[in-house]
Protein backbone atom coordinates (compact mmCIF):
# COMPACT_ATOMS: atom_id res chain seq x y z
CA UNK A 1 1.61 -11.51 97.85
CA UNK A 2 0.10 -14.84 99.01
CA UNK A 3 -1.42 -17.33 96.75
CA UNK A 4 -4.15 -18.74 98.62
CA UNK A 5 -8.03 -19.07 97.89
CA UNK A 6 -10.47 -16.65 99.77
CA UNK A 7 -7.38 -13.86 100.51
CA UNK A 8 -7.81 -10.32 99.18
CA UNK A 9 -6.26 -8.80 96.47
CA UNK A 10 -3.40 -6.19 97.69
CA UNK A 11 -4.61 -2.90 97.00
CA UNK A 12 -1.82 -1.67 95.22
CA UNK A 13 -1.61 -5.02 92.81
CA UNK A 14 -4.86 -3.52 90.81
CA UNK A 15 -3.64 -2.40 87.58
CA UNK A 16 -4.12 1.58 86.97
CA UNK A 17 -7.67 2.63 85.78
CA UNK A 18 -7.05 5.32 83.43
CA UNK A 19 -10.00 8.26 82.42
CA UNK A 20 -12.21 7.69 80.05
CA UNK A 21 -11.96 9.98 77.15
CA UNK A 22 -13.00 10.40 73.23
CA UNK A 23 -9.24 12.00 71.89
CA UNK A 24 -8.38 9.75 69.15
CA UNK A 25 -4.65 9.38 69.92
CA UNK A 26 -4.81 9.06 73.61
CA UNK A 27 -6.92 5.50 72.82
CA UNK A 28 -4.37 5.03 69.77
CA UNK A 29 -1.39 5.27 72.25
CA UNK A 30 -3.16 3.25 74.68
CA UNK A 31 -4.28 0.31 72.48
CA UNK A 32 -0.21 0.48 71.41
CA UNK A 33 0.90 0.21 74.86
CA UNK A 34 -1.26 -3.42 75.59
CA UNK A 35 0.36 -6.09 74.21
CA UNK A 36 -2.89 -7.81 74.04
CA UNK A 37 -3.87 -6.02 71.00
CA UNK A 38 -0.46 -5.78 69.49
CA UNK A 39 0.43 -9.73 68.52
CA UNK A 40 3.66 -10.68 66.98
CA UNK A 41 3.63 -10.61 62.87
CA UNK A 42 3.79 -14.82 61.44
CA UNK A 43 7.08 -15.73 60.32
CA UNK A 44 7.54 -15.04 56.30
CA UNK A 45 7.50 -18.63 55.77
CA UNK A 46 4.11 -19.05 57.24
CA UNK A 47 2.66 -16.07 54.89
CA UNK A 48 4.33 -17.83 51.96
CA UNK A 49 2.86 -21.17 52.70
CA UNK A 50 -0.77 -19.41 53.03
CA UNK A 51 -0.30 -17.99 49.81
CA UNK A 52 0.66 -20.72 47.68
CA UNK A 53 -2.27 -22.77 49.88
CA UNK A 54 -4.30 -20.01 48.33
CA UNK A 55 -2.94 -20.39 45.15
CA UNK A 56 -3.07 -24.24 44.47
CA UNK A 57 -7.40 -24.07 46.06
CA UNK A 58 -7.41 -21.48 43.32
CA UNK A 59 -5.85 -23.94 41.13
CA UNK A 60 -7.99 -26.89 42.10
CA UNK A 61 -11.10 -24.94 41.65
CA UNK A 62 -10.51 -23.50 37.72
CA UNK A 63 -9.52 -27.24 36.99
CA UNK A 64 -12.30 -28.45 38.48
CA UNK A 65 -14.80 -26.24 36.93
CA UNK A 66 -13.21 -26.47 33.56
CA UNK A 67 -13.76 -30.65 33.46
CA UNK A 68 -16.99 -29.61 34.53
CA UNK A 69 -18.17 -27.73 31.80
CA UNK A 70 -16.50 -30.11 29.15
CA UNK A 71 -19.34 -32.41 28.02
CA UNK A 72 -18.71 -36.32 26.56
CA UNK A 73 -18.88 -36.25 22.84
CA UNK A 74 -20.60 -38.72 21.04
CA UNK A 75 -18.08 -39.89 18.18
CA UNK A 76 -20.24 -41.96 16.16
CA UNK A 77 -23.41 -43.61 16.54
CA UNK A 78 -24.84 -46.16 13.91
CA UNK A 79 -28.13 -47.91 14.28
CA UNK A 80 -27.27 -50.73 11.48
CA UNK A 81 -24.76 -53.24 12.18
CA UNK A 82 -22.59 -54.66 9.11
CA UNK A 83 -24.33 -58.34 9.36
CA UNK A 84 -27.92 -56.94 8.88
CA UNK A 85 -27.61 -53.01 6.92
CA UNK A 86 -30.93 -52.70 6.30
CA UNK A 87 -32.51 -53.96 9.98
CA UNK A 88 -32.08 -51.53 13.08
CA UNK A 89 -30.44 -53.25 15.85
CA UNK A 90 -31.72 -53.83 19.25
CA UNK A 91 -29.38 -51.25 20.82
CA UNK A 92 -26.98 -49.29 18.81
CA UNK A 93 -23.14 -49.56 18.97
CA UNK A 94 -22.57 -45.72 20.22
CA UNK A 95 -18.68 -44.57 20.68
CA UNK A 96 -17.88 -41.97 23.23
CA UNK A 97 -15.00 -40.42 23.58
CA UNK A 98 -14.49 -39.53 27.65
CA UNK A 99 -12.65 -36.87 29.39
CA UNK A 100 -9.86 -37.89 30.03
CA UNK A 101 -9.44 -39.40 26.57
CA UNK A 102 -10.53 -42.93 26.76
CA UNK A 103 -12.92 -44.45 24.02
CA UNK A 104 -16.04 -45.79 25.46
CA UNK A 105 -18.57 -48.04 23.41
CA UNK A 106 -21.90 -48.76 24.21
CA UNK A 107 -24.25 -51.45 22.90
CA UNK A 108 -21.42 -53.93 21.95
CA UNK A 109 -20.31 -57.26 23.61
CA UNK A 110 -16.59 -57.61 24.59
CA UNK A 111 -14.83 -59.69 21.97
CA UNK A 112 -12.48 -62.63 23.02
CA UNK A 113 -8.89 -62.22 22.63
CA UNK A 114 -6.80 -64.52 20.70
C-alpha cells in the first residue's frame, strides 16, 4: 500500500464494520476487544504517590483550617501605666499572645538594651 497524498484507500485496508445491535454482551465483548478503551492499569507506585498526595492536601487543609479558627488572645490589657495610676494613658500597653506563641505588645516603645 502506497503512501502518497490524493491515492485511494485499498478496499480491503477498511477495518470490518460490524452490525449494529442492543445485546448487552455482544457491545461488552466488543468494547473488550479495542484496546482503545482498555488502557494499561498505573504502576503501584504511581497509585501510592496519588494517595499520600491526597493524604498530605488533606493534611494541609485540617491544619490550615484549625489556625484559622484559633483567635489571638488578649493576655492583659491595662489602661494606667505605673508612673501615673490614677491618669489613663494615651494608648494602652495591650499584650497579645500570637499563634504561633510569640508575645506581642502594643502601645509601648522599644526599650534600649544595655
Amino acid at each position: 500500500m502506497s503512501s502518497k497524498k490524493g491515492e485511494p484507500v485499498q478496499p480491503g485496508a477498511q477495518p470490518a464494520h460490524e452490525e449494529p445491535t442492543s445485546d448487552v454482551h455482544v457491545l461488552n465483548e466488543r468494547l473488550n476487544r479495542d484496546p482503545r478503551f482498555n488502557p494499561p492499569t498505573p504502576s503501584p507506585w504511581k497509585r501510592i504517590a496519588l494517595l499520600a498526595f491526597v493524604v498530605a492536601l488533606f493534611y494541609v487543609a485540617l491544619k490550615l483550617r484549625v489556625n484559622l479558627a484559633k483567635q489571638t488572645q488578649v493576655v492583659y490589657a491595662d489602661r494606667y501605666s505605673q508612673e501615673f495610676k490614677f491618669r489613663p494613658a494615651a494608648s494602652p500597653v495591650i499584650t497579645e499572645t500570637l499563634k504561633d506563641g510569640r508575645t506581642r505588645l502594643r502601645g509601648v516603645q522599644p526599650t534600649a538594651r544595655l
